[in-house]
PDB file of N, CA and C in Angstrom:
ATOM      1  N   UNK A   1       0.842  -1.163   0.000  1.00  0.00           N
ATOM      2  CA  UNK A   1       0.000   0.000   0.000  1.00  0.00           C
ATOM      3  C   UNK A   1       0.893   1.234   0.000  1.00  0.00           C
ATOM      4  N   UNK A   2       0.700   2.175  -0.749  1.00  0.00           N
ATOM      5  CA  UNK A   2       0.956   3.674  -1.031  1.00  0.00           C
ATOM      6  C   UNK A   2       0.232   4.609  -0.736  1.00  0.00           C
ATOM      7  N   UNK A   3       0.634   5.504   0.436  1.00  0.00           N
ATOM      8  CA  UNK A   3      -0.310   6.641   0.385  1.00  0.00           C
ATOM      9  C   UNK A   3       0.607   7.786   0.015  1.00  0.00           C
ATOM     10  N   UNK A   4      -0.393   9.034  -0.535  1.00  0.00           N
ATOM     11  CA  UNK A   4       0.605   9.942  -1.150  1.00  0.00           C
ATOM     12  C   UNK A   4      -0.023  10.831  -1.155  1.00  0.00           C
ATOM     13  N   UNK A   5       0.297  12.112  -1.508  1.00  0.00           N
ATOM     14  CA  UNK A   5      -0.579  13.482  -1.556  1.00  0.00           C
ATOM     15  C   UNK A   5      -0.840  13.965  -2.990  1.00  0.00           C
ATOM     16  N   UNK A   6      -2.161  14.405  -3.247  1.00  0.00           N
ATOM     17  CA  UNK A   6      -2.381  14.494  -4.282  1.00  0.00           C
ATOM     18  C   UNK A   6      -1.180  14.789  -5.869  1.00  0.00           C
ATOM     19  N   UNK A   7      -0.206  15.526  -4.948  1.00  0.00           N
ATOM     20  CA  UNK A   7       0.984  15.918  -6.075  1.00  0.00           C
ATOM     21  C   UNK A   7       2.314  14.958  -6.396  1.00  0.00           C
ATOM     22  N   UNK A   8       1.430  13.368  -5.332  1.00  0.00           N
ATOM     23  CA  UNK A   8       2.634  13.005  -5.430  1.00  0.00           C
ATOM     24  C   UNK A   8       3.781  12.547  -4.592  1.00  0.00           C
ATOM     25  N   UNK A   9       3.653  13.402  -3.447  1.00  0.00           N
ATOM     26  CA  UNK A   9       4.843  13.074  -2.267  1.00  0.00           C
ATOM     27  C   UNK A   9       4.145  11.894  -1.369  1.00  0.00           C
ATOM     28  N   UNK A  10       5.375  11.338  -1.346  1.00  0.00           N
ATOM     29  CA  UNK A  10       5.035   9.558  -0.799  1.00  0.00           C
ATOM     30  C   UNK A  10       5.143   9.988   0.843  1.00  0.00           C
ATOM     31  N   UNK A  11       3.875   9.572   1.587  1.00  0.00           N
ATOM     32  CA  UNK A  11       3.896   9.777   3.126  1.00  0.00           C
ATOM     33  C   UNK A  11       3.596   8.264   3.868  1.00  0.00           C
ATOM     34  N   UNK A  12       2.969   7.253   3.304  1.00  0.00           N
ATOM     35  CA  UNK A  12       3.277   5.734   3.969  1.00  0.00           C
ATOM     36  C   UNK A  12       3.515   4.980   2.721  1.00  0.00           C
ATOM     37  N   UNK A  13       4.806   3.972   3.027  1.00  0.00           N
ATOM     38  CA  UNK A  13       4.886   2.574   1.985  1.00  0.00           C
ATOM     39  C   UNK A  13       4.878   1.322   2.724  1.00  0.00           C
ATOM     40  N   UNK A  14       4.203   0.433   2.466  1.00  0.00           N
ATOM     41  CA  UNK A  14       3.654  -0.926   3.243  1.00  0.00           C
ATOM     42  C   UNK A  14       4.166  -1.787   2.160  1.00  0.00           C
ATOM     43  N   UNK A  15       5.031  -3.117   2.313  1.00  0.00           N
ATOM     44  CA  UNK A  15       4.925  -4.261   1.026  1.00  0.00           C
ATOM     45  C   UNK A  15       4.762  -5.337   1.813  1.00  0.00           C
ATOM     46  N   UNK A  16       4.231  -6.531   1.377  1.00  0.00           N
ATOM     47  CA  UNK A  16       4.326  -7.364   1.373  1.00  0.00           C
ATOM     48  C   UNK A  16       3.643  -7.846   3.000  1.00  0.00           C
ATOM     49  N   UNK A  17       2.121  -7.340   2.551  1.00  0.00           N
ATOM     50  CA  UNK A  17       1.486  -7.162   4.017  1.00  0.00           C
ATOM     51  C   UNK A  17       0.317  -8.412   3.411  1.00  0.00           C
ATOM     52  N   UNK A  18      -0.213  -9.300   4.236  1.00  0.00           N
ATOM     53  CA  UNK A  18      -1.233 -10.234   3.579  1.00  0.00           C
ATOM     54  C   UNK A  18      -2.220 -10.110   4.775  1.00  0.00           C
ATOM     55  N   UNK A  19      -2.089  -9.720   6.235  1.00  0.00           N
ATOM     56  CA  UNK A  19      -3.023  -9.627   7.160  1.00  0.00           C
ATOM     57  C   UNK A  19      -2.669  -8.306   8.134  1.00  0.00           C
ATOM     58  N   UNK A  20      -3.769  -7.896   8.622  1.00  0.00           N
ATOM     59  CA  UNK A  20      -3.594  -6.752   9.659  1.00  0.00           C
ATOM     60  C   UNK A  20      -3.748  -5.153   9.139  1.00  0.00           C
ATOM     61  N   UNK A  21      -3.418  -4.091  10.101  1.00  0.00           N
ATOM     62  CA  UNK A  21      -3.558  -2.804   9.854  1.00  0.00           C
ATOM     63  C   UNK A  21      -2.566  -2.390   9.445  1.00  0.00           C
ATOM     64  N   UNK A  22      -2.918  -1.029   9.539  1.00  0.00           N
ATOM     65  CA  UNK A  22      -1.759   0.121   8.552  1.00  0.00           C
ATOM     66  C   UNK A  22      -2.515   1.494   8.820  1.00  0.00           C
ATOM     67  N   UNK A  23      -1.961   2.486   9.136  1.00  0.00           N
ATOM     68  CA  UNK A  23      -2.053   3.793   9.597  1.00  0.00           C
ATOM     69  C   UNK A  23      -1.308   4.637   9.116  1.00  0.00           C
ATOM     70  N   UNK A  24      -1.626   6.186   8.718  1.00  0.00           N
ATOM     71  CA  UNK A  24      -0.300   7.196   8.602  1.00  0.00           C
ATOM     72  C   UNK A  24      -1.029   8.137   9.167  1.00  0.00           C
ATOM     73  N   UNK A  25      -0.007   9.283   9.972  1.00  0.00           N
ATOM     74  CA  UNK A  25      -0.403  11.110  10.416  1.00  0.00           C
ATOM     75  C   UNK A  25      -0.178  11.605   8.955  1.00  0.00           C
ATOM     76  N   UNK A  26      -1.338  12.284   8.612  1.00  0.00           N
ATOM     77  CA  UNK A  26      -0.898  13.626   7.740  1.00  0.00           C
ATOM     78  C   UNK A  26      -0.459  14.422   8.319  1.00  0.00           C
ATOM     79  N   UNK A  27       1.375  14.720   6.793  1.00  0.00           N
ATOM     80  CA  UNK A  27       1.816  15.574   7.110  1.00  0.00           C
ATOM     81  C   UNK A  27       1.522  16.985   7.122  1.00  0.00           C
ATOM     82  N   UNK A  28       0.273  17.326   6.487  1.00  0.00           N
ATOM     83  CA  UNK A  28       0.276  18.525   6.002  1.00  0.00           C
ATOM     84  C   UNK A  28      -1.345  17.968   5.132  1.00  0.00           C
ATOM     85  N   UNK A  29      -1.580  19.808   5.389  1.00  0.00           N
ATOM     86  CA  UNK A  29      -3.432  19.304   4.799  1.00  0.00           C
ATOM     87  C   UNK A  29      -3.157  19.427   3.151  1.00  0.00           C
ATOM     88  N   UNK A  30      -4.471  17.974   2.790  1.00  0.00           N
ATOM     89  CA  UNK A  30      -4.419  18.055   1.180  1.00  0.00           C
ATOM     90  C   UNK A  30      -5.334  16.491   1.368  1.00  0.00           C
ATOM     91  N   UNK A  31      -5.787  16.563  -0.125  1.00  0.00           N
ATOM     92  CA  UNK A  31      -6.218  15.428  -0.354  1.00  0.00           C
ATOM     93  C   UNK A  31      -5.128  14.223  -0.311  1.00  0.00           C
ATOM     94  N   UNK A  32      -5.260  13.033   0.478  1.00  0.00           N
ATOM     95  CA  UNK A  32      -4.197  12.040  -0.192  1.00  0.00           C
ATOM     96  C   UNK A  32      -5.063  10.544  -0.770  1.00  0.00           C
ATOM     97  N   UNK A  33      -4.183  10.536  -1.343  1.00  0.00           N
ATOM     98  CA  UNK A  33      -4.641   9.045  -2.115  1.00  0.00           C
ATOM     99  C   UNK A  33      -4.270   7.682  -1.728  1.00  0.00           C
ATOM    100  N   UNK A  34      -5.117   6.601  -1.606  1.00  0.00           N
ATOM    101  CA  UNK A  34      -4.156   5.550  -1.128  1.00  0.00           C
ATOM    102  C   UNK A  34      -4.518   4.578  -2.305  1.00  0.00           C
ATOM    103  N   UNK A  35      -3.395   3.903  -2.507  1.00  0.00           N
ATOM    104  CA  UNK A  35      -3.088   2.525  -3.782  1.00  0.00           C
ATOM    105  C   UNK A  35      -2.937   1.094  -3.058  1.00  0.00           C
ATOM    106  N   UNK A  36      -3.708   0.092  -3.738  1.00  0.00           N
ATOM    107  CA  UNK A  36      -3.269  -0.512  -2.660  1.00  0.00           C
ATOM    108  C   UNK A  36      -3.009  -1.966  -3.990  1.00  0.00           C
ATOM    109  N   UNK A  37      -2.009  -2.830  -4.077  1.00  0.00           N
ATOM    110  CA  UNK A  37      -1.313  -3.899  -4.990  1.00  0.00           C
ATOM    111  C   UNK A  37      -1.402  -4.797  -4.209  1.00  0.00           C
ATOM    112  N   UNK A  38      -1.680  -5.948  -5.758  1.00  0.00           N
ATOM    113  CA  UNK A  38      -1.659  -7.230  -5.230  1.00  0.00           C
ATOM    114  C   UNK A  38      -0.485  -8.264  -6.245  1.00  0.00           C
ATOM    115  N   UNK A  39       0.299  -8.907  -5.761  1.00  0.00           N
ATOM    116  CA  UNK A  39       1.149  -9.309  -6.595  1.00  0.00           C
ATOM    117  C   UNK A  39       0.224 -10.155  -8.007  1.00  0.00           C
ATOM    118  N   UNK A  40       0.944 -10.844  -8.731  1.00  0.00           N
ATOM    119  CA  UNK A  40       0.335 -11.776  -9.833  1.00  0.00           C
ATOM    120  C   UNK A  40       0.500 -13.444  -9.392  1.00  0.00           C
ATOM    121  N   UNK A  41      -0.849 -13.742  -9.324  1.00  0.00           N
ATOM    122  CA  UNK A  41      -1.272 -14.902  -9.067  1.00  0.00           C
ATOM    123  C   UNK A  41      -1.640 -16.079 -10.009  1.00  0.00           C
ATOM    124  N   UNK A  42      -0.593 -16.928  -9.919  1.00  0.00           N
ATOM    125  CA  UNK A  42      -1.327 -18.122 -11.492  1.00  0.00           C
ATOM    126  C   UNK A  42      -1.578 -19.097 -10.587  1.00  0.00           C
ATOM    127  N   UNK A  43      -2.636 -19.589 -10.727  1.00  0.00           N
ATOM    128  CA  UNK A  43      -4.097 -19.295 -11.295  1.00  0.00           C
ATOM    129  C   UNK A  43      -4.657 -17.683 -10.885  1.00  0.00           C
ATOM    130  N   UNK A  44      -5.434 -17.256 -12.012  1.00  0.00           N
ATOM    131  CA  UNK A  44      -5.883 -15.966 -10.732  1.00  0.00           C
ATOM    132  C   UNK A  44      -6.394 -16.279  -9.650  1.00  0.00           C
ATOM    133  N   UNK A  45      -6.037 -15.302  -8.800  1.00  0.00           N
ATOM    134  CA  UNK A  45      -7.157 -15.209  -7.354  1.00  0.00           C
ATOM    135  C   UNK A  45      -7.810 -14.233  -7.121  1.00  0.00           C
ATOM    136  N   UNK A  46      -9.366 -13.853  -6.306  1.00  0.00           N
ATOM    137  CA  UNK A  46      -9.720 -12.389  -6.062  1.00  0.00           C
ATOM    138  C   UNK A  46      -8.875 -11.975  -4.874  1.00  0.00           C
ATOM    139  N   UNK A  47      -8.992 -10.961  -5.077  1.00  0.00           N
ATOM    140  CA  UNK A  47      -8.381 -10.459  -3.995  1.00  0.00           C
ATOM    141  C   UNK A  47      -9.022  -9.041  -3.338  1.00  0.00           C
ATOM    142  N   UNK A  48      -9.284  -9.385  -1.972  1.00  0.00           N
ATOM    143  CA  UNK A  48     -10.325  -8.331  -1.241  1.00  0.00           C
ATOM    144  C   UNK A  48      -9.758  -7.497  -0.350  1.00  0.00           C
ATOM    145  N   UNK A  49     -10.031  -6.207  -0.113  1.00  0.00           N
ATOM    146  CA  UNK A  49      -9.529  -5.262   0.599  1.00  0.00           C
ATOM    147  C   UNK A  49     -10.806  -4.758   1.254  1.00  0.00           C
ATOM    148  N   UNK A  50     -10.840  -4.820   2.586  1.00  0.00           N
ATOM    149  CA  UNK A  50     -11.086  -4.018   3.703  1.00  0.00           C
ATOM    150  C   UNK A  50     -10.988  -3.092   4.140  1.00  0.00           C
ATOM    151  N   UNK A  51     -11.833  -1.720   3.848  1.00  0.00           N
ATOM    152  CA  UNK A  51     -10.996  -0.290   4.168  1.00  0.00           C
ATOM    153  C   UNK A  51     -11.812  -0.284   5.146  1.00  0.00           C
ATOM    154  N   UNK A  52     -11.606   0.601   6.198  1.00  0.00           N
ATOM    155  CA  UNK A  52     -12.578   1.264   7.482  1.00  0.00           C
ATOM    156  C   UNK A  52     -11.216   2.815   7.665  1.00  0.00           C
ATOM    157  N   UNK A  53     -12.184   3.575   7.166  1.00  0.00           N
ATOM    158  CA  UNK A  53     -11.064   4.777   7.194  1.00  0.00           C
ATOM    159  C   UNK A  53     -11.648   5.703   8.848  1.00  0.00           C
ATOM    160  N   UNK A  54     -10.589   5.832   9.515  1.00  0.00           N
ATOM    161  CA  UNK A  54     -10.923   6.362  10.264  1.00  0.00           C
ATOM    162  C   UNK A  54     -10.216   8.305  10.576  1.00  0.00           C
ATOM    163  N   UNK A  55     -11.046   9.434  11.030  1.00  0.00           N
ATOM    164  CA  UNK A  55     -10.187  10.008  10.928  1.00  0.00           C
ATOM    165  C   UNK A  55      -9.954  11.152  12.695  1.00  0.00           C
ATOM    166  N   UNK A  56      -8.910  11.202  13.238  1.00  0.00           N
ATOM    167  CA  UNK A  56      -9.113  12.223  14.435  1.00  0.00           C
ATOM    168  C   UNK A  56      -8.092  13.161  14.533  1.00  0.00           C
ATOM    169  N   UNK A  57      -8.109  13.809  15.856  1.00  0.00           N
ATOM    170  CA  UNK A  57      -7.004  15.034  16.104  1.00  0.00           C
ATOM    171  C   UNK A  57      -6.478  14.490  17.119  1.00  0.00           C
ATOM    172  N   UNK A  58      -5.200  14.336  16.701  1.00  0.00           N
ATOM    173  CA  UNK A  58      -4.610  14.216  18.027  1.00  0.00           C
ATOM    174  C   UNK A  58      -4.168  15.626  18.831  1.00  0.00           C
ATOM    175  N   UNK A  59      -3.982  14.692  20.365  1.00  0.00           N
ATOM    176  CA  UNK A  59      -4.440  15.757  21.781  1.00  0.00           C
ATOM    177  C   UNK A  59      -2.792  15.538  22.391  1.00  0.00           C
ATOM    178  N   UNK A  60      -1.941  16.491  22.583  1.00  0.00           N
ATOM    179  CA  UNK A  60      -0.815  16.465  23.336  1.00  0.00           C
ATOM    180  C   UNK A  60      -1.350  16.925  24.854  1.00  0.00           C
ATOM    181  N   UNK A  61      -1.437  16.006  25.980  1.00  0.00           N
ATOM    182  CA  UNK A  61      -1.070  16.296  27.497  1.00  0.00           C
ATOM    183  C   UNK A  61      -0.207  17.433  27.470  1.00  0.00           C
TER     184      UNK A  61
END
């Protein structure tokens, strides 16, 4: 998985993930995009992705 900001600048890279989460802080406000790859499978396989986007502010004590 790739997330990136609309222009481009790479802010999380994930490979070779088959179970579990993944998170990034934006650095800076903007739309970002996330990509998410699946290697090549012979025979094909489907392959399913799970998003639950969550979003908050973090609070410094």
């Amino acid at each position: 998985m790739i997330v990136t900001l609309q222009y481009g600048n790479s802010y999380h890279h994930a490979e070779h993930i088959t179970l579990g989460q993944s998170a990034f802080v934006a650095a800076e406000a903007g739309d970002y995009i996330a990509f998410f790859f699946a290697p090549d499978h012979n025979p094909q396989i489907t392959v399913s992705v799970d998003f639950d986007l969550k979003t908050s502010v973090a609070a410094k004590d």
